[in-house]
Protein backbone atom coordinates (compact mmCIF):
# COMPACT_ATOMS: atom_id res chain seq x y z
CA UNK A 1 -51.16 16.19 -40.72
CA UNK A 2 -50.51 16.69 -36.86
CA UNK A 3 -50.35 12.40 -36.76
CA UNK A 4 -47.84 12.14 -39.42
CA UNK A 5 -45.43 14.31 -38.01
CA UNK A 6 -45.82 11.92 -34.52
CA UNK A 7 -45.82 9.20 -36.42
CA UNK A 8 -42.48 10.47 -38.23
CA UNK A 9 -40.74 11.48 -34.92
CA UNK A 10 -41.30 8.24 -33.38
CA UNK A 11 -39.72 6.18 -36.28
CA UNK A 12 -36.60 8.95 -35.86
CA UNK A 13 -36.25 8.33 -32.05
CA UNK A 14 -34.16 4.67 -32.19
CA UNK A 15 -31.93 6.52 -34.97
CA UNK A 16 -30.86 9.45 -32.60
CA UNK A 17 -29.80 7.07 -30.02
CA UNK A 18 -26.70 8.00 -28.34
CA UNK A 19 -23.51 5.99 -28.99
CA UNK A 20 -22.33 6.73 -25.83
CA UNK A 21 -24.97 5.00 -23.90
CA UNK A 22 -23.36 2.03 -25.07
CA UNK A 23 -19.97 2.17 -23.11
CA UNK A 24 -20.08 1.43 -19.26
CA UNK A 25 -19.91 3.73 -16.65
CA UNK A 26 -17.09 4.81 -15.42
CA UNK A 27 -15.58 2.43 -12.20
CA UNK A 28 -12.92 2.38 -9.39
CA UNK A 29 -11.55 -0.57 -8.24
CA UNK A 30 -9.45 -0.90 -4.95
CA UNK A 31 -7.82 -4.00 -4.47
CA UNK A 32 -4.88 -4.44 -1.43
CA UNK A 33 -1.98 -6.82 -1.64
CA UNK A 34 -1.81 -10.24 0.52
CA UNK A 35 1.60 -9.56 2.12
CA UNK A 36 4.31 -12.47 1.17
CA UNK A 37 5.83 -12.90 3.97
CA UNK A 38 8.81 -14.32 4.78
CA UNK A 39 11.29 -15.02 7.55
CA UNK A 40 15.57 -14.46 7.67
CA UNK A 41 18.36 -15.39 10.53
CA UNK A 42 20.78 -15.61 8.27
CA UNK A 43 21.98 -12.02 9.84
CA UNK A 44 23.99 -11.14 12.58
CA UNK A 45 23.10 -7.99 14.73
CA UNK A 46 25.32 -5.63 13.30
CA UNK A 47 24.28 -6.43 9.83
CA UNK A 48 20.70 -5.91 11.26
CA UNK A 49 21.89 -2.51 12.67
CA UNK A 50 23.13 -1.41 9.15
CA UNK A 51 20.46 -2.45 7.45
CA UNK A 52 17.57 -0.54 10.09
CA UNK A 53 19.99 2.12 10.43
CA UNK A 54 17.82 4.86 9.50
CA UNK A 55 14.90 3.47 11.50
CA UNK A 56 17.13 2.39 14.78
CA UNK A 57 16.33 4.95 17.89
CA UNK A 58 20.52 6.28 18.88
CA UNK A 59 22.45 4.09 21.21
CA UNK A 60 19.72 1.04 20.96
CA UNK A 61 20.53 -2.42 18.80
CA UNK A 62 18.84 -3.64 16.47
CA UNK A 63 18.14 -7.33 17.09
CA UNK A 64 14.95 -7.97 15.22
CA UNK A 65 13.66 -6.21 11.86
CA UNK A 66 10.90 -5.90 10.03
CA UNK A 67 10.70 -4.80 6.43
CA UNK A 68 8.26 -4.09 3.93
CA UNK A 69 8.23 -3.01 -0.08
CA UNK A 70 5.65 -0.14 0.23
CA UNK A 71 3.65 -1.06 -3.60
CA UNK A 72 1.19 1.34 -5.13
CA UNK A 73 -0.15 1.30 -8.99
CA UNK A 74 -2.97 2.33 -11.48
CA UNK A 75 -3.91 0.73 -14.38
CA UNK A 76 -6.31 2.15 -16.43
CA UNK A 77 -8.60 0.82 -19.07
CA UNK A 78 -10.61 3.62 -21.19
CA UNK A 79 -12.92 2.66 -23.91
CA UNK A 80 -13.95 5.25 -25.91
CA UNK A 81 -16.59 5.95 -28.83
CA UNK A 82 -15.43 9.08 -31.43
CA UNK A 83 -18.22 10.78 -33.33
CA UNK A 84 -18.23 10.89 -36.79
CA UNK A 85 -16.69 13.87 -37.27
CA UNK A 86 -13.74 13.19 -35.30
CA UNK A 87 -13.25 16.24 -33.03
CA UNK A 88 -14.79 14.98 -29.40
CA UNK A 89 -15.04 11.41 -28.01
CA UNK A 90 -17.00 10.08 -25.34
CA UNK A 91 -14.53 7.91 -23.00
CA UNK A 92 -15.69 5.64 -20.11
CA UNK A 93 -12.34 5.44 -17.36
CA UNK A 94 -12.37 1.68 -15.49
CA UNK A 95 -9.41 2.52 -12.98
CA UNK A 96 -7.92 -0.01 -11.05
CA UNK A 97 -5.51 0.58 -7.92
CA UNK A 98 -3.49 -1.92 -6.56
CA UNK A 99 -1.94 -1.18 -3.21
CA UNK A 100 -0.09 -2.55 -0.01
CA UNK A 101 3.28 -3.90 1.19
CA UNK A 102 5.19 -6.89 -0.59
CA UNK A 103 7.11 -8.54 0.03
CA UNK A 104 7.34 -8.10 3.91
CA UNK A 105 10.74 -9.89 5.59
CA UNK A 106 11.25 -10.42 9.48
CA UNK A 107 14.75 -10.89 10.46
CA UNK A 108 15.79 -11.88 13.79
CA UNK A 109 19.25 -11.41 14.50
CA UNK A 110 21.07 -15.25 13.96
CA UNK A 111 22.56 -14.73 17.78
CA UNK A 112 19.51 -15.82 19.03
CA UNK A 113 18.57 -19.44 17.86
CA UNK A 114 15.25 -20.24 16.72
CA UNK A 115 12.93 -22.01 19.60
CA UNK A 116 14.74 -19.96 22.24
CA UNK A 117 13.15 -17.47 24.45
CA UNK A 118 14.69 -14.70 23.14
CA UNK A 119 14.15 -15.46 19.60
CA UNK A 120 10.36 -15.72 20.54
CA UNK A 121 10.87 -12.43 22.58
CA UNK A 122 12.00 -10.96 19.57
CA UNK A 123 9.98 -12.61 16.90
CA UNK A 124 6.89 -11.31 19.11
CA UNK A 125 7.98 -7.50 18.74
CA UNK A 126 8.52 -7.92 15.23
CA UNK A 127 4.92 -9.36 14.55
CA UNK A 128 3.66 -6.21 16.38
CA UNK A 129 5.31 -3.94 13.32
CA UNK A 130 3.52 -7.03 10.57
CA UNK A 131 0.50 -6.37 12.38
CA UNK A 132 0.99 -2.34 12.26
CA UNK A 133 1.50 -2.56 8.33
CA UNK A 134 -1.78 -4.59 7.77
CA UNK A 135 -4.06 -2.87 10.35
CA UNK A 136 -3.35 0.53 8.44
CA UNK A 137 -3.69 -1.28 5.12
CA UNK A 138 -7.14 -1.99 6.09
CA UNK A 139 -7.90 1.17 7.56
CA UNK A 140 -6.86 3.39 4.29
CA UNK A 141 -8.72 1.10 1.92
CA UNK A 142 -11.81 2.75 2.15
CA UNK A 143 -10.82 6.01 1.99
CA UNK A 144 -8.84 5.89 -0.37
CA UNK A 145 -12.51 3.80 -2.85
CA UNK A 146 -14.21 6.71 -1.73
CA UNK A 147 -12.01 9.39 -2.69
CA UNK A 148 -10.82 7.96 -5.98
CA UNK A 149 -14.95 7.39 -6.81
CA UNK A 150 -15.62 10.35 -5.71
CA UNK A 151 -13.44 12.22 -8.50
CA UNK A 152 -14.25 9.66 -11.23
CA UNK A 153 -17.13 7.63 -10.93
CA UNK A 154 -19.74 9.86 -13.09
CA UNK A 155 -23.46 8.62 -14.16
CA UNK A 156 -22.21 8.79 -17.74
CA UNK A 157 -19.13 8.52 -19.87
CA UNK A 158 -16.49 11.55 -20.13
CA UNK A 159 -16.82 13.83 -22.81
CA UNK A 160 -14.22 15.51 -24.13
CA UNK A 161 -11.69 16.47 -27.63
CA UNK A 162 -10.66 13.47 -29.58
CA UNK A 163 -7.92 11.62 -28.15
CA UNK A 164 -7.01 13.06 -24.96
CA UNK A 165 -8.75 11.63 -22.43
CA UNK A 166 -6.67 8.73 -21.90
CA UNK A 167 -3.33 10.74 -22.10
CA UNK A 168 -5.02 13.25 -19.70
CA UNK A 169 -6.26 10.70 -17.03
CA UNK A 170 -2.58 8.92 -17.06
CA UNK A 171 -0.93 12.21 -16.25
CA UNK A 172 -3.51 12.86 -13.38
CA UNK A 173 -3.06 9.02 -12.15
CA UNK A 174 0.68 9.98 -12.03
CA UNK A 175 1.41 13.47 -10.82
CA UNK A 176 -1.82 13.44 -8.43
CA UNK A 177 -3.45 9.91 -7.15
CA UNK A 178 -0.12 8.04 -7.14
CA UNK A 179 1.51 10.50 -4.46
CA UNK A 180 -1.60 10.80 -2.48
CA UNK A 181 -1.92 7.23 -2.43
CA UNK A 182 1.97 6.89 -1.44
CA UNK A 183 1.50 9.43 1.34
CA UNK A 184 -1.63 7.76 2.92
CA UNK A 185 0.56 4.43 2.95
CA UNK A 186 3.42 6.58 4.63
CA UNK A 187 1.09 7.45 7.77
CA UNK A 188 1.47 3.77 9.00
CA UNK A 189 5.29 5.04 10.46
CA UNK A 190 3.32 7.04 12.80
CA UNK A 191 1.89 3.83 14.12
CA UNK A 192 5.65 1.56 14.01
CA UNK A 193 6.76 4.44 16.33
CA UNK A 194 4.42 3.75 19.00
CA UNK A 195 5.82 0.20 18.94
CA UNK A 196 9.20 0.80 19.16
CA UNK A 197 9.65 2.99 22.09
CA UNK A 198 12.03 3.18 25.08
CA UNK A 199 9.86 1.13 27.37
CA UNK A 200 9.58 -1.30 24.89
CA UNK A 201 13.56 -1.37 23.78
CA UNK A 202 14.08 -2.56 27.83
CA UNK A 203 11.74 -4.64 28.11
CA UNK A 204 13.05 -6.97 25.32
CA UNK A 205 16.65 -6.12 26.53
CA UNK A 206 15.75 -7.55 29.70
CA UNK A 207 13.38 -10.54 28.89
CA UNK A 208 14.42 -13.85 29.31
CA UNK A 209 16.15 -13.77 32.56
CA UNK A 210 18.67 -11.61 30.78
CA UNK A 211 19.51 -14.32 27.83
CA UNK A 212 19.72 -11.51 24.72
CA UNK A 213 22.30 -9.16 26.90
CA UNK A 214 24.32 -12.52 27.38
CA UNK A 215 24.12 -12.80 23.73
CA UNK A 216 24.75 -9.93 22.71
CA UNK A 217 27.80 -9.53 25.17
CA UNK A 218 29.44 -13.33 24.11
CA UNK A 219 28.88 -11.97 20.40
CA UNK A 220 30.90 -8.97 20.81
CA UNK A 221 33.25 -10.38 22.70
CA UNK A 222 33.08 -8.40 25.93
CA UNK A 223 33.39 -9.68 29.74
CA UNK A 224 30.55 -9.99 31.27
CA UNK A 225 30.77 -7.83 34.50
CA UNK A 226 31.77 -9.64 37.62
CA UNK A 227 28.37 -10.13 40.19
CA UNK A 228 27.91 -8.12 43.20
């Protein structure tokens, strides 16, 4: 009697199998934007001061810009298994985050030809802010794997009532990870102010054997200053 019941349970045990087993785990996926980069001298200064107005330190020009479309999204593919009586659902999340800046333009103020000193002077500064936005691009990307894993990466599918989890992982995507993600990308101004300071404003000023204050002074118009 004792063998039949074994021999019973072990024909039951392939039958009791669990549906959810069959989904795959749950993943993250970080991937971070090659820049398209580009280059514009179509501008003149001034334009260039309007345009970096809110970035430009008081009573300095702006001869040389360098701007970037900050980019953050999730997409989010859940497959999901519902039991048969159609109150809870197993739900495996495979998240994706795409992140970075894109497109990134350098200007350089159309006073200053191309090939000349001070257009290299400037371009130089400029690639100093391209290479701020891509070092801190590279430094957030693993935080920000390890994080997102850390809150949904699980050994096993989500359980959970019958058509929410998608609905509910979408609204946590939007209202949580999307403005964390946003503000982590913010922290790279912290580095483009270290770049831009005053020492660094007179250097470029004066560089050149003082070619860009010419420019700037036959561009506006003004008399330059009798010598001494």
């Amino acid at each position: 009697m004792r063998a039949s019941c074994l021999l019973l349970l072990a024909l039951a045990g392939p039958c009791l199998a669990d549906e959810c087993d069959e989904l795959p785990k749950p993943s993250v996926t970080v991937k971070r934007l090659d820049e398209k980069i580009s280059y514009n001298t179509s501008y003149s200064y001034m334009a260039l001061n309007n345009l970096g107005a809110a970035l430009a330190r008081p009573g300095r020009q702006v001869l040389g810009l360098t701007r970037g479309n900050a980019t953050a999204s999730f997409l989010s593919k859940t497959p999901a298994y519902m039991d048969r009586s159609g109150r809870w659902e197993c739900a495996s999340p495979q998240i994706t985050l795409t992140f970075g800046f894109t497109p990134v333009t350098i200007y350089v103020a159309r006073e200053f030809p191309p090939g000349s000193c001070a257009d290299k002077e400037i371009l130089d500064h400029e690639m100093r802010h391209l290479k701020a936005y891509q070092d801190h691009m590279v430094s957030i990307e693993k935080s920000l794997a390890e994080t997102l894993t850390a809150r949904f990466v699980t050994d096993k599918p989500w359980r959970g009532p019958a058509g929410q989890t998608n609905a509910q992982l979408q609204k946590e995507l939007d209202e949580r990870w999307l403005p964390y993600v946003q503000r982590e990308i913010a922290k790279v101004e912290t580095a483009q102010a270290l770049i831009d300071t005053a020492e660094e404003y007179e250097r470029v000023a004066n560089a050149c054997d003082g070619e860009i204050k010419k420019r700037l002074l036959e561009a506006t118009g003004a008399k330059k200053p009798p010598s001494k």
